[in-house]
Protein backbone atom coordinates (compact mmCIF):
# COMPACT_ATOMS: atom_id res chain seq x y z
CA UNK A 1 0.00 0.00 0.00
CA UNK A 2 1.56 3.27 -0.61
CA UNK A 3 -0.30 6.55 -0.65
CA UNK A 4 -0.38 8.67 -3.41
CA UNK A 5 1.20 12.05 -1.60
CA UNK A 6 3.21 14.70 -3.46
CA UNK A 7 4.63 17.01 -0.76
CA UNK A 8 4.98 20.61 -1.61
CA UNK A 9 8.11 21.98 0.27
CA UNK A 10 7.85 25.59 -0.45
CA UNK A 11 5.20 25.61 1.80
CA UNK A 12 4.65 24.63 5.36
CA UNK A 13 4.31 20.56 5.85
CA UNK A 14 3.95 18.15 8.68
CA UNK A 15 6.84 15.44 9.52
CA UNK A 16 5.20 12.19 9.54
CA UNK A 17 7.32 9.52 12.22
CA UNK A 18 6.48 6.13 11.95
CA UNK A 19 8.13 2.14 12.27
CA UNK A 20 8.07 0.81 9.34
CA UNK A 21 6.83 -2.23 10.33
CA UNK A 22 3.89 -0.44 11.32
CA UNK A 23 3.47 1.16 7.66
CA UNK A 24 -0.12 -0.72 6.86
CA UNK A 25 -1.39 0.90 9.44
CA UNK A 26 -0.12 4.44 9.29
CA UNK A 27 -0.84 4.38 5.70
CA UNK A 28 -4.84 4.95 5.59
CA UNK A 29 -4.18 7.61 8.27
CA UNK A 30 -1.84 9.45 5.68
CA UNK A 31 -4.47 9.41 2.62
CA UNK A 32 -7.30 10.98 4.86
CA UNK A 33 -4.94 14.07 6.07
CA UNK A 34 -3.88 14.70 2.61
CA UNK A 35 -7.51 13.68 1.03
CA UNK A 36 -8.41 16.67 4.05
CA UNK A 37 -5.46 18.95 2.54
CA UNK A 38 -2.71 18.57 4.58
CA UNK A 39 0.47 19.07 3.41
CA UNK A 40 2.85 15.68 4.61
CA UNK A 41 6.13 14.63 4.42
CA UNK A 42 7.72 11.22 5.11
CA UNK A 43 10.49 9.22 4.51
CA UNK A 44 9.71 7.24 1.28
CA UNK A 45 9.87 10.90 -0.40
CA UNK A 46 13.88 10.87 0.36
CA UNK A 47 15.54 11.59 -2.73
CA UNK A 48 17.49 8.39 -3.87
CA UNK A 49 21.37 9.25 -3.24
CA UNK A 50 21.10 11.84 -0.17
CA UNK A 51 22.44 11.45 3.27
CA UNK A 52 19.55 9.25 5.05
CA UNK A 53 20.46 11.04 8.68
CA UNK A 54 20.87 14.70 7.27
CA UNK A 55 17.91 14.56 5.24
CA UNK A 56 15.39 13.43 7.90
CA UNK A 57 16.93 16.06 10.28
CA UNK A 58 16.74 18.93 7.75
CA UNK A 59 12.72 18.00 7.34
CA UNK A 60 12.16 17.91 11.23
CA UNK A 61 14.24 21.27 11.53
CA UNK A 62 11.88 23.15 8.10
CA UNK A 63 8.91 21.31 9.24
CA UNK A 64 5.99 23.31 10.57
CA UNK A 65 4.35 20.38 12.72
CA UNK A 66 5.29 16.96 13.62
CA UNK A 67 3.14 13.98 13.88
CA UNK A 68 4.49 10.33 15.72
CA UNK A 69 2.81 6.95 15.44
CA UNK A 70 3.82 5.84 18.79
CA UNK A 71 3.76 1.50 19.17
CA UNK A 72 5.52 -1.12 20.14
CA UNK A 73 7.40 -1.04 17.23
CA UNK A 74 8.50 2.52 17.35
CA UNK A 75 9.69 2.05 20.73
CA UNK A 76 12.14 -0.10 19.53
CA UNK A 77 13.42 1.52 16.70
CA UNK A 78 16.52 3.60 17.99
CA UNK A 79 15.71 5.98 14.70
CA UNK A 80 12.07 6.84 15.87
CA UNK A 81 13.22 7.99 19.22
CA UNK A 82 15.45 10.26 17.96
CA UNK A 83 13.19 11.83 15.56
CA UNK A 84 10.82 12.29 18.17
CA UNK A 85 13.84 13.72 20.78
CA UNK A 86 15.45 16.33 18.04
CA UNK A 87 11.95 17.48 17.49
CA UNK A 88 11.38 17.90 20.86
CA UNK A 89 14.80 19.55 21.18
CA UNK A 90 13.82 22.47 18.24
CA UNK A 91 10.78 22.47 20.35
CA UNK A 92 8.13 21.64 17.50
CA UNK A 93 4.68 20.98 17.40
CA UNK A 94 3.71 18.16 17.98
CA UNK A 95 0.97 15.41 18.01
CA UNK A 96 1.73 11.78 19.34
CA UNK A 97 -0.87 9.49 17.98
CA UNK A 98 -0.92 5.74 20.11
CA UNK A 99 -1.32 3.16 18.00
CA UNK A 100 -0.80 0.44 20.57
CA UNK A 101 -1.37 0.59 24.51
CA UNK A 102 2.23 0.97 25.46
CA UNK A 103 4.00 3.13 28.38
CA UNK A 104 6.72 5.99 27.23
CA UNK A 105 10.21 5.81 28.63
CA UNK A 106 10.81 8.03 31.21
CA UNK A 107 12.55 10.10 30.20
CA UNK A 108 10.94 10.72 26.73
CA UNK A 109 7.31 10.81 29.02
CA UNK A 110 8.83 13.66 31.26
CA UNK A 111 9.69 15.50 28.02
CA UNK A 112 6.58 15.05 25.90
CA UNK A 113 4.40 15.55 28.82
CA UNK A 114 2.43 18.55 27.90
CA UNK A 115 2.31 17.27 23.93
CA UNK A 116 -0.80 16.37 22.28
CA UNK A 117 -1.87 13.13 22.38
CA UNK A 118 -4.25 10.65 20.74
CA UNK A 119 -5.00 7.09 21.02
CA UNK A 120 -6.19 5.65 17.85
CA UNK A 121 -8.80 2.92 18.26
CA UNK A 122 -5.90 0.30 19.03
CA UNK A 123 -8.74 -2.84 19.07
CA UNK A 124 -9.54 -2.55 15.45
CA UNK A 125 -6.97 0.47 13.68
CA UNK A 126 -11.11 1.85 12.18
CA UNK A 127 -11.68 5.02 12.48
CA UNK A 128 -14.88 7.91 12.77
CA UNK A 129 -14.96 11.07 12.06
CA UNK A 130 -14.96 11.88 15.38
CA UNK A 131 -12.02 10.36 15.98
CA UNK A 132 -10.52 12.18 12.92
CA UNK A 133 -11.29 15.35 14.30
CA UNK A 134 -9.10 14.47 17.23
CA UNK A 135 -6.31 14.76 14.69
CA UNK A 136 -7.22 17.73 12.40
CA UNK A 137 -8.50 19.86 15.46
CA UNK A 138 -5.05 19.31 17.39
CA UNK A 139 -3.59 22.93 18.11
CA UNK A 140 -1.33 23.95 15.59
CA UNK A 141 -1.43 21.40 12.84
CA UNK A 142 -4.42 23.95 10.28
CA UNK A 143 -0.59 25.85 9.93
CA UNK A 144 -0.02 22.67 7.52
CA UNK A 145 -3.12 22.95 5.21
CA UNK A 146 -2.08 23.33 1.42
CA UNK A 147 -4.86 25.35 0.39
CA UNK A 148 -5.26 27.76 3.54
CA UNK A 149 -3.66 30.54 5.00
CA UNK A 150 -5.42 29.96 8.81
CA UNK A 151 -3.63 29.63 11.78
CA UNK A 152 -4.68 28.48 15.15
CA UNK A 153 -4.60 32.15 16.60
CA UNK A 154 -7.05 32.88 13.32
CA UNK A 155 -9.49 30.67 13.95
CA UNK A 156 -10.18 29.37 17.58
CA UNK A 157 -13.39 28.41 17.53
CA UNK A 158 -14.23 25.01 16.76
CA UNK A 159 -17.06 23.36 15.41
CA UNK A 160 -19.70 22.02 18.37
CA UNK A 161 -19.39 18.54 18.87
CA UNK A 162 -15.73 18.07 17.53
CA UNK A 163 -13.25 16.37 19.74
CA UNK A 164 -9.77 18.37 21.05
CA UNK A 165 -7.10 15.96 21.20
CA UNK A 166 -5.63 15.20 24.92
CA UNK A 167 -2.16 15.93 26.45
CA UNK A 168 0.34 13.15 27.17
CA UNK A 169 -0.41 13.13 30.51
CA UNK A 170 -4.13 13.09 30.47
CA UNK A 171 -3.59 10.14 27.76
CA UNK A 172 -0.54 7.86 28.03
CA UNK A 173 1.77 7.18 30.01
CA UNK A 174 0.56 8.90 33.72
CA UNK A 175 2.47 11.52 33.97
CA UNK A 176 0.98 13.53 36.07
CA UNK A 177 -0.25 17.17 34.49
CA UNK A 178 1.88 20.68 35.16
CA UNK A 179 -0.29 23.31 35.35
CA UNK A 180 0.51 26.52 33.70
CA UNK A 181 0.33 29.50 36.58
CA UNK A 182 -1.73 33.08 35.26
CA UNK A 183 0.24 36.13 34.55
CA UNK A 184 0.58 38.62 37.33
CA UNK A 185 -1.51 41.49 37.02
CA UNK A 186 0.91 43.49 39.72
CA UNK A 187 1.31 46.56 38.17
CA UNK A 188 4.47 47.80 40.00
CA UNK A 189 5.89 44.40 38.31
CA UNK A 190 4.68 45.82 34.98
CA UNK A 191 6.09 49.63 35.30
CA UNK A 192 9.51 47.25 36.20
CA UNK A 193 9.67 45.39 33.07
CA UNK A 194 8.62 48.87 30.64
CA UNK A 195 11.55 50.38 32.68
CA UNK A 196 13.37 47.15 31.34
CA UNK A 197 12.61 47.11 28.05
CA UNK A 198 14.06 50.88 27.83
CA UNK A 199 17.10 50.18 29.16
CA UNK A 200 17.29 46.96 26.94
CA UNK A 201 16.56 49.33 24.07
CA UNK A 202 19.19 52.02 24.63
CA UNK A 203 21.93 48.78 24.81
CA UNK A 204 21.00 47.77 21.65
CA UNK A 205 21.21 51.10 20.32
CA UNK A 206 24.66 52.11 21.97
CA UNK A 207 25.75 48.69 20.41
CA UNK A 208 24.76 48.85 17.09
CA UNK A 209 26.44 52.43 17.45
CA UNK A 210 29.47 50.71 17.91
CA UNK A 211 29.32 48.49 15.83
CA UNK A 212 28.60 51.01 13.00
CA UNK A 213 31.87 52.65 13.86
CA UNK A 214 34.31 49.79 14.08
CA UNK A 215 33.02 48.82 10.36
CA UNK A 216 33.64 52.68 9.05
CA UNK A 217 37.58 52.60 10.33
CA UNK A 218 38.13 49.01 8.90
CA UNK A 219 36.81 50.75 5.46
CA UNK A 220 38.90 54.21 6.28
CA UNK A 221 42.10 51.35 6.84
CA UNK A 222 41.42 49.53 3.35
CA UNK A 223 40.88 52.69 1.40
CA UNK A 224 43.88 54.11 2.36
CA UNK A 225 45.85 51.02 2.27
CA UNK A 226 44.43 48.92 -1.16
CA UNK A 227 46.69 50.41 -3.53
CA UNK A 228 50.05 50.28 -1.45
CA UNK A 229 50.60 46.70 -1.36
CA UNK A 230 52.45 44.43 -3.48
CA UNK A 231 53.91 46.74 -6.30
CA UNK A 232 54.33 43.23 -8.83
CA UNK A 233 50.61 43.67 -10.02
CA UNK A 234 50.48 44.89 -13.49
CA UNK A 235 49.26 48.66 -13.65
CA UNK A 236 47.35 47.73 -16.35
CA UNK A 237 45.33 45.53 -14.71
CA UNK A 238 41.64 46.10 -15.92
CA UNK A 239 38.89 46.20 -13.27
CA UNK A 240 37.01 43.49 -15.20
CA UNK A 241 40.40 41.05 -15.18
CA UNK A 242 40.24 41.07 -11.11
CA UNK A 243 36.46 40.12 -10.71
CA UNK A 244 35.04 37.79 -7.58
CA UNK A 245 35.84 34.54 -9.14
CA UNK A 246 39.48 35.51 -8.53
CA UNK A 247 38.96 34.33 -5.12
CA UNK A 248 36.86 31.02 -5.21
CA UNK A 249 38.06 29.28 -2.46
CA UNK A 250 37.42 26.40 -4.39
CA UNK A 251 39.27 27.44 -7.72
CA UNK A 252 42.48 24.94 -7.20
CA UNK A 253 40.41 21.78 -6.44
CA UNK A 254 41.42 20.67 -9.47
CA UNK A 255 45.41 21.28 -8.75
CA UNK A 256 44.74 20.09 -5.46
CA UNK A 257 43.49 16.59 -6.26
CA UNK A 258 44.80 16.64 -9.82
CA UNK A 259 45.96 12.79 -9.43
CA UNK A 260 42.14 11.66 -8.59
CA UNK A 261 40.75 9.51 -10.96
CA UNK A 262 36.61 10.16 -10.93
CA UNK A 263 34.20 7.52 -10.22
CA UNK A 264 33.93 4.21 -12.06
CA UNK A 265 30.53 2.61 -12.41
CA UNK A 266 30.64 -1.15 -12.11
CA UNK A 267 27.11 -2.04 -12.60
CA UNK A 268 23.78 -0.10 -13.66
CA UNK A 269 20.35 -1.61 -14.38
CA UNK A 270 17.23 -0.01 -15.03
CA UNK A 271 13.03 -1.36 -14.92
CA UNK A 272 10.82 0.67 -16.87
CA UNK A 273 7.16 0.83 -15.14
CA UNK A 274 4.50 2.47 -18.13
CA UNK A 275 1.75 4.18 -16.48
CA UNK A 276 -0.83 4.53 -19.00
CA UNK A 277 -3.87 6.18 -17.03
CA UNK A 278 -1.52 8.49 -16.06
CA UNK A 279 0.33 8.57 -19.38
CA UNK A 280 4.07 8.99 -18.06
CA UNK A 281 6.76 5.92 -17.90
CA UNK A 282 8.74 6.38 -14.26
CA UNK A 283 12.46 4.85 -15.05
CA UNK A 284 13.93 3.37 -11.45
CA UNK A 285 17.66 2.65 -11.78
CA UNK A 286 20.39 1.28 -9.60
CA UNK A 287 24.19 1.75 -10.01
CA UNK A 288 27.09 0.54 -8.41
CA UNK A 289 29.82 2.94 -8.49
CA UNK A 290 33.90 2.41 -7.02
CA UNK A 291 35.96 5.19 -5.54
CA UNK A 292 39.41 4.01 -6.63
CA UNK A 293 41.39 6.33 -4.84
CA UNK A 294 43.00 5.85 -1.34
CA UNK A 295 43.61 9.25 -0.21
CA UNK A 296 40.48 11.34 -1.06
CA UNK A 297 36.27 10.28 -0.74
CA UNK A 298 34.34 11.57 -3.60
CA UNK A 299 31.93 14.01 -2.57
CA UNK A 300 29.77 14.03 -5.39
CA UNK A 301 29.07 12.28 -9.04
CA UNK A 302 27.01 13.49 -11.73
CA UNK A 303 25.35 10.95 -13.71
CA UNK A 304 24.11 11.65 -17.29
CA UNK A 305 21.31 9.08 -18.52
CA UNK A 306 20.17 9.15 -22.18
CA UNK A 307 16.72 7.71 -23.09
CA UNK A 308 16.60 6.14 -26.53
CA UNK A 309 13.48 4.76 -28.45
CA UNK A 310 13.05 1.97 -30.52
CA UNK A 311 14.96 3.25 -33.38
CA UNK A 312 17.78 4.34 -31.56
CA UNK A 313 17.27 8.39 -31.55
CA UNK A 314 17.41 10.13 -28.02
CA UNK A 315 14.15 10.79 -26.89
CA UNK A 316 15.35 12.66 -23.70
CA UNK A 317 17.99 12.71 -21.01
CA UNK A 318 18.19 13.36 -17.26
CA UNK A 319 20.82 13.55 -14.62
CA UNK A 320 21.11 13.06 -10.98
CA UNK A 321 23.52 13.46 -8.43
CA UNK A 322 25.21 10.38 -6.07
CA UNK A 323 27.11 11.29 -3.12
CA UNK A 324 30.09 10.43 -0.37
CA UNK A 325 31.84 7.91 -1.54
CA UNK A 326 34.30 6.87 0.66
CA UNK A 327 38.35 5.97 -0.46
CA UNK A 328 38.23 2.87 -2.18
CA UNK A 329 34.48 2.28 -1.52
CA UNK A 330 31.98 0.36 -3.82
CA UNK A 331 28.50 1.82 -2.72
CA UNK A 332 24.81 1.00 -4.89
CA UNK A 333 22.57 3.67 -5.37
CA UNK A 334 18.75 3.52 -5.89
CA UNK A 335 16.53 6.06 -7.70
CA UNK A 336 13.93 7.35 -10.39
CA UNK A 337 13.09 9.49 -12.59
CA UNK A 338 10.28 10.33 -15.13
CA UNK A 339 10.35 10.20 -18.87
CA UNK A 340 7.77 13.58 -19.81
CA UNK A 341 7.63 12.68 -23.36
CA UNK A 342 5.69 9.59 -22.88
CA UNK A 343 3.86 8.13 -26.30
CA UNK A 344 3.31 4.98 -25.53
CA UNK A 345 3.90 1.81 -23.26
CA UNK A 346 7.04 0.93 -25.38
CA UNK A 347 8.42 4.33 -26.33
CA UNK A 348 11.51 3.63 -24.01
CA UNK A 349 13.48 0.88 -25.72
CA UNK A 350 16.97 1.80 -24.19
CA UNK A 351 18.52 3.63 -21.27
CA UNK A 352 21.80 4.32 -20.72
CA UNK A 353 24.15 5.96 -17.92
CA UNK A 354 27.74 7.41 -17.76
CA UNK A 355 29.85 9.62 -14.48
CA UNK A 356 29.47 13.10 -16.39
CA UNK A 357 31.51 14.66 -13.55
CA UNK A 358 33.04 14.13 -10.22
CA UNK A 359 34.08 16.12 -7.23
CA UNK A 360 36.50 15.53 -4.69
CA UNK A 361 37.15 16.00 -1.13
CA UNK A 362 39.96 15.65 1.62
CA UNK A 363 39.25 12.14 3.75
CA UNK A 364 39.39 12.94 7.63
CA UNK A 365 41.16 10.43 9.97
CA UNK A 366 37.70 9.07 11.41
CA UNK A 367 36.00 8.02 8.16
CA UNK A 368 35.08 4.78 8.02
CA UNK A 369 32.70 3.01 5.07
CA UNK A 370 28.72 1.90 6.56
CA UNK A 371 28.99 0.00 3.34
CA UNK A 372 31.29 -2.24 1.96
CA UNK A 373 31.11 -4.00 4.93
CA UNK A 374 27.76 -5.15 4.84
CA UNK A 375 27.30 -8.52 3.23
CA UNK A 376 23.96 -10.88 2.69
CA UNK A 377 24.39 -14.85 2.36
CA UNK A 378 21.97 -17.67 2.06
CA UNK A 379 18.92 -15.44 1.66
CA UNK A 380 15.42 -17.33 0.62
CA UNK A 381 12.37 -15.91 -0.60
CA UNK A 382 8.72 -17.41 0.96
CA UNK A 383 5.71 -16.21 -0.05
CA UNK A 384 2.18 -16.76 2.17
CA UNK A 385 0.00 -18.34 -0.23
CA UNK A 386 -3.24 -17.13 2.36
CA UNK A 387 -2.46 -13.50 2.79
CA UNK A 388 0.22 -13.24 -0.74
CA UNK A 389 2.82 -11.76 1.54
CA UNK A 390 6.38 -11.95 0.42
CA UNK A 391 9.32 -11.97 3.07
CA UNK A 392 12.70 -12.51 2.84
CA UNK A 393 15.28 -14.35 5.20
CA UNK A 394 18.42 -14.57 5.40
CA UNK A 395 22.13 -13.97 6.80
CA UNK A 396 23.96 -10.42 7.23
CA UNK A 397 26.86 -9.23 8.46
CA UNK A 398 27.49 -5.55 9.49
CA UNK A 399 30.81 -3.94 10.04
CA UNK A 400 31.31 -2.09 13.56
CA UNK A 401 30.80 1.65 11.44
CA UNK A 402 27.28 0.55 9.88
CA UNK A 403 24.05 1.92 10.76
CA UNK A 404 21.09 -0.30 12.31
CA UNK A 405 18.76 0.02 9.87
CA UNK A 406 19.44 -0.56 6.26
CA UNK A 407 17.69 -0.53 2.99
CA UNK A 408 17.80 -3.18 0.73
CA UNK A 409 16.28 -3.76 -3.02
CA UNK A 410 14.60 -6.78 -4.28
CA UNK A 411 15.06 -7.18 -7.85
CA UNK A 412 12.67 -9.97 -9.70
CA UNK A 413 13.97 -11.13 -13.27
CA UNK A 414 12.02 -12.94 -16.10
CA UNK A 415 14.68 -14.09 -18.67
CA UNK A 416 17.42 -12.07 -17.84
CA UNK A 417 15.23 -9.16 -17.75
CA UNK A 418 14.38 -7.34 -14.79
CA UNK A 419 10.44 -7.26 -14.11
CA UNK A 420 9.64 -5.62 -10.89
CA UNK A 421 11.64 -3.93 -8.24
CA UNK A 422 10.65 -2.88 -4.56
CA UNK A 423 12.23 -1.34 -1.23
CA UNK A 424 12.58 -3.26 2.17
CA UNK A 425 13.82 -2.20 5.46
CA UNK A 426 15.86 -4.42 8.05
CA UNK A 427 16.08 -2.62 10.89
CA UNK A 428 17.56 -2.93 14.78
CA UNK A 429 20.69 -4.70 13.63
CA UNK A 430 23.71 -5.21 15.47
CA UNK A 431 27.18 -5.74 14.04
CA UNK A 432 28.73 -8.64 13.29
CA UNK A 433 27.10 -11.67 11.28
CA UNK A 434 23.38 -12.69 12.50
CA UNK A 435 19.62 -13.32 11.12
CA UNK A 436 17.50 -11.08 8.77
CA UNK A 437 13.56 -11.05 8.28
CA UNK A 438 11.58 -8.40 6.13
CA UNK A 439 8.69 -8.51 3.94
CA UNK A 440 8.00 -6.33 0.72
CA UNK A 441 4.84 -3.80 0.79
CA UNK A 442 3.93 -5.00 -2.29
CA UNK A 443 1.65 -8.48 -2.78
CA UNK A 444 2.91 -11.53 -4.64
CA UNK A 445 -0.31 -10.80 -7.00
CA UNK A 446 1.59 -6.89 -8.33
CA UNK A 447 4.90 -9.14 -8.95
CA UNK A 448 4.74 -10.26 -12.53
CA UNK A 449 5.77 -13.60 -13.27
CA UNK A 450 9.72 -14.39 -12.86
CA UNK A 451 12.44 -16.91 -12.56
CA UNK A 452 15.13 -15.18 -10.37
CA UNK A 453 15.67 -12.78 -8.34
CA UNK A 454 18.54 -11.05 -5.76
CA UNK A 455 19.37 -8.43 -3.00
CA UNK A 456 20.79 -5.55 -3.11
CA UNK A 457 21.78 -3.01 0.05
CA UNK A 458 21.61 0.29 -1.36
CA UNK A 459 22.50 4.23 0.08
């Protein structure tokens, strides 16, 4: 199941937290906030080829609200609770919606005390519209509507009969409720604070003074001193031959790692999926590229791919951008892109892909590779013949620098040819070698027919 949400980043948008084991049920939740017009972001909108880490804290530090699925299962997934914690850190928004009966840590429970909270019908995951309302009435979450400019200050009445969402402590776990004490209405205390608030103001003015003044002698000092320095420069020196791009910092990165050799790409396949109602064909691709130096990562490479049709002509082209790969690394990346000049179900006959560029960078004593050292053995593919589930087992081993959770591709094959292609998770891993379980969101019935298949971790 996988909702169909496009989030619009220019504007303000809520950070959805979830387990991914617990994506079936979060899922219908998600299509009735956007369906409502809320504006959502989550983590299967990650650009293929980004930073996993920076990119979900950059979303929790621009987003405007933040919603967590609280279970069992996020509990136990070490990424969850820190989602939850740095949002609670930039001191966000928030509504925690229960999914399961379960009891907060302490210390996240005396944190998150005063947050929202709602407990979502945890006998049966169905839902009212009452108990909607518990969501889409919760205090500062209207900020997140795409096609409205209200705020919670704007409009504080609700609707009679709508349901306000509890707080933590009123809900779960019992932690017991701080109450807020009322202003003072004192007015010697007030005539002290307006007597603050002037002297506050005439610091900030005597500083900015100051501050005004130390940047006019720094000018006087370079006026008078520009033009007495080293007597070498040619007087003829036009103003437009010493422009700003004279001093890029980063205009002898190509002297400096002259001796780098760019990124080699070892493997790249492609799957095609035609969308005809929607008349577009959305190209997924995987490549496998090698940093063969020792002494430098590679920061970034460009790839270039060209889209030929049946008779060989270019039909389009698109590039994308792969990053960080560590001194003699081997990473795979995962990612898609859309062919706009769709004519037909077969109108892409032919993609290809080539490293159009490659930057370098200087490799600090403490970097270590999350990925070569990851490794998956004896893996087996069952498939529940009752519900059409498809899991995988299996063996991996993780190096001691590798993150817990990992992403791995399934790749089906009919022929030779690849057929299908999904996303899994394995998460809570430890390093060193041990067992693997994780099933596919997709149904053995949307898998066409194949013969082979394999597993691929990918950045």
């Amino acid at each position: 199941m996988e909702p169909k949400i496009n989030c619009d980043e220019s504007r303000p948008y809520i950070f959805i937290s979830y387990a991914h084991l617990d994506w079936e049920r979060v899922c219908p939740i998600l299509d009735r906030l956007y369906e409502s017009g809320f504006n959502l972001w989550y983590d299967k909108i990650i650009t293929a080829g980004t930073s996993w880490d920076d990119n979900i804290a950059l979303h929790i530090d621009a987003s405007a609200y933040f919603i967590a699925f609280v279970s069992e299962n996020y509990l136990n997934s070490d990424n969850c609770k820190d989602e939850l914690s740095y949002a609670r850190d930039l001191n966000k928004e928030m509504l925690l919606i229960y999914l399961d009966e379960v009891n907060l840590p302490s210390g996240l429970a005396m944190r998150l005390n005063r947050s929202q909270a709602v407990i979502w019908n945890p006998q049966d995951d169905s839902y009212s519209d009452e108990d909607f309302a518990k969501i889409t009435n919760a205090q500062g979450i209207r900020k997140a509507l795409l096609n409205s400019d209200e705020t919670d200050e704007d409009s504080e009445e609700k609707e009679v009969g709508t349901s306000t969402p509890t707080t933590v402590s009123e809900a779960i776990p019992p932690v017991s409720q701080v109450q807020a004490t009322q202003p003072s209405t004192d007015t010697s205390a007030q005539s002290t604070k307006d007597l603050s608030k002037v002297k506050a103001l005439q610091i900030a003015l005597i500083a900015a003074v100051a501050v005004l003044a130390i940047g006019l002698c720094f000018t006087l000092v370079y006026i008078f001193t520009k033009d007495k320095g080293d007597d070498s420069i040619d007087a003829t020196t036009s103003e437009e031959s010493v422009d700003g791009d004279e001093f890029d910092p980063y205009e002898n990165n190509e002297l400096k790692y002259k001796d780098a050799l760019g990124a080699e790409q070892v493997s790249f396949e492609y799957w095609v999926d035609n969308d005809e109602e929607e008349k577009v064909s959305r190209i997924y691709y995987w490549v496998e590229l090698h940093n063969p130096n020792q002494d430098v990562f590679i920061e970034d490479v460009k790839l270039k791919f060209t889209i030929r049709g049946q008779d060989g002509s270019t039909i389009d082209t698109s590039d994308d951008y792969c990053y960080y790969i560590l001194a003699g690394d081997t990473v795979t990346y995962f990612g898609s892109f859309e062919d706009p000049l769709y004519e037909g179900p077969d109108i892409v006959h032919e993609v290809t892909c080539e490293v159009a560029d490659t930057d370098w960078n200087e490799l600090g004593d403490q970097e270590l590779s999350p990925y070569s050292e990851i490794t998956i053995k004896d893996d087996k593919l069952w498939c529940d013949e009752s519900s059409g589930e498809i899991r995988f087992t299996g063996d991996i081993t993780l190096g001691p620098n590798t993150d817990p959770d990992i992403k791995v591709l399934a790749i089906f094959y009919k022929d030779g040819k690849c057929v299908y292609v999904d996303e899994g998770y394995i998460e809570d891993l430890k390093p060193g070698e041990q067992g693997f379980s994780f099933e596919l969101l997709a149904l053995a019935s949307d898998i066409p027919a194949y013969d082979d298949y394999k597993l691929k971790v990918v950045v």
